[in-house]
Protein backbone atom coordinates (compact mmCIF):
# COMPACT_ATOMS: atom_id res chain seq x y z
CA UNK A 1 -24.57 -25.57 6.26
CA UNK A 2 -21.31 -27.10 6.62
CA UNK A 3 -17.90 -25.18 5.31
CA UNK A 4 -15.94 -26.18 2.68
CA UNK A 5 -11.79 -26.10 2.24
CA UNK A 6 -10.96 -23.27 -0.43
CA UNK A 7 -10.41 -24.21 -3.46
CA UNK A 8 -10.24 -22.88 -7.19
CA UNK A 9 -13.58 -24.72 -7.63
CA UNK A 10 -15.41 -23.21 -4.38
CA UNK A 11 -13.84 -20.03 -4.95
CA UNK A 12 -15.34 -19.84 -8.24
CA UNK A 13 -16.41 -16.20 -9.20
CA UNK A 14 -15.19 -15.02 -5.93
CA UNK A 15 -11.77 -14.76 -7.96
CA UNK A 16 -13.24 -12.68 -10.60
CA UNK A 17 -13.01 -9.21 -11.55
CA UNK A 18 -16.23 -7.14 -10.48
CA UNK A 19 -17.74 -5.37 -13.59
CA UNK A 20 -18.08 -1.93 -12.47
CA UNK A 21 -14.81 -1.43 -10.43
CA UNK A 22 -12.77 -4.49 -12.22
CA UNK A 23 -11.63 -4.70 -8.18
CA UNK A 24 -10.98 -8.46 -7.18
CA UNK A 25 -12.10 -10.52 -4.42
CA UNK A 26 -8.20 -9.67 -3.22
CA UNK A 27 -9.02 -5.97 -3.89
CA UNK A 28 -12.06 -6.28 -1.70
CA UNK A 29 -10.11 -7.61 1.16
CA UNK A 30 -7.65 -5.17 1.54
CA UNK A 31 -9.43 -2.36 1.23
CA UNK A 32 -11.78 -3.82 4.13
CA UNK A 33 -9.21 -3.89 6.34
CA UNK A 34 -9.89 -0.60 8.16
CA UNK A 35 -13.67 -0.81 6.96
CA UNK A 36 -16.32 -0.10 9.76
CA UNK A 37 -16.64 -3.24 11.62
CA UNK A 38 -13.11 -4.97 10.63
CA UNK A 39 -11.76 -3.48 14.00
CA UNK A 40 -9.46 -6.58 15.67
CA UNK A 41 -10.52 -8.76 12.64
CA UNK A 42 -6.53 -8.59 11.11
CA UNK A 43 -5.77 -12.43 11.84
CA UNK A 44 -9.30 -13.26 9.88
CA UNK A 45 -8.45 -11.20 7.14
CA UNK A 46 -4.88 -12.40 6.57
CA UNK A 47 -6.92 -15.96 6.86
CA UNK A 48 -9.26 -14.59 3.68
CA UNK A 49 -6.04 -13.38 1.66
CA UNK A 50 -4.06 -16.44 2.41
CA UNK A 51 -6.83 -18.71 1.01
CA UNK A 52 -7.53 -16.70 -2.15
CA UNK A 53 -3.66 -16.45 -3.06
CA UNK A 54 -3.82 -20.29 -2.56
CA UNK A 55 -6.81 -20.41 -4.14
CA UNK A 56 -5.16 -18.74 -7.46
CA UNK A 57 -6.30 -14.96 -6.96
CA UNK A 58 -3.53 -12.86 -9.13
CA UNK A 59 -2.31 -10.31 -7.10
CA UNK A 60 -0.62 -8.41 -10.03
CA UNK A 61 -4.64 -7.49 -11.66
CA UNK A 62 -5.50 -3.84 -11.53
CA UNK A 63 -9.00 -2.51 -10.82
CA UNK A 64 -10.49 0.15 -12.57
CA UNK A 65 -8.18 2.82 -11.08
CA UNK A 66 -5.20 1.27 -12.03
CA UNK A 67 -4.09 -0.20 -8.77
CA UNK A 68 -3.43 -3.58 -7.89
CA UNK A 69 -4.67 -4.78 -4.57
CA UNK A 70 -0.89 -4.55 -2.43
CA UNK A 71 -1.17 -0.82 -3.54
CA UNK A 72 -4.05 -0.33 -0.87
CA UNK A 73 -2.64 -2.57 1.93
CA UNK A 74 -2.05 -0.07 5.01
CA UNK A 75 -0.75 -2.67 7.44
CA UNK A 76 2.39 -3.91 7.25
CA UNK A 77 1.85 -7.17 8.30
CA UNK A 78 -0.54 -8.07 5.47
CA UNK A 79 2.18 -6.85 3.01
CA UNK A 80 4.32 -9.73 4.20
CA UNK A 81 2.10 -12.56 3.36
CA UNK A 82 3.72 -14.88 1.15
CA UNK A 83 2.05 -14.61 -2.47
């Protein structure tokens, strides 16, 4: 199967809010960033974030605990990606 460019149209639900934890596919990333198996995987994650900001993710939604997805961001680097 060959990959497609990002977009708001192949993104689809992937920029929804899940239904239990109302956590984002932006909330998801983040918090996967020290996740088991992410180990020297930072320049493909930043990829992941870049393409759903592109792709219209709102970084200002909050999940189900109140917190928007910058508010679990550990590593300073990510922080600085342009939104």
């Amino acid at each position: 199967m060959k990959s497609q460019p990002l977009s708001k149209e192949t993104v689809g639900g992937a920029l929804a809010q899940d239904r239990k934890s109302l956590s984002t596919a932006l909330h998801r990333a983040v918090t996967h960033t020290g996740a088991p198996g992410t180990k020297d995987k930072g320049e493909e994650i930043k990829a992941i974030l870049r393409a759903l900001i592109q792709s219209g993710a709102d970084i200002r939604i909050k999940n189900k605990m109140g917190k928007m997805p910058i508010e679990y961001v550990k590593d300073e680097e990510i922080k600085k990606i342009p939104t």
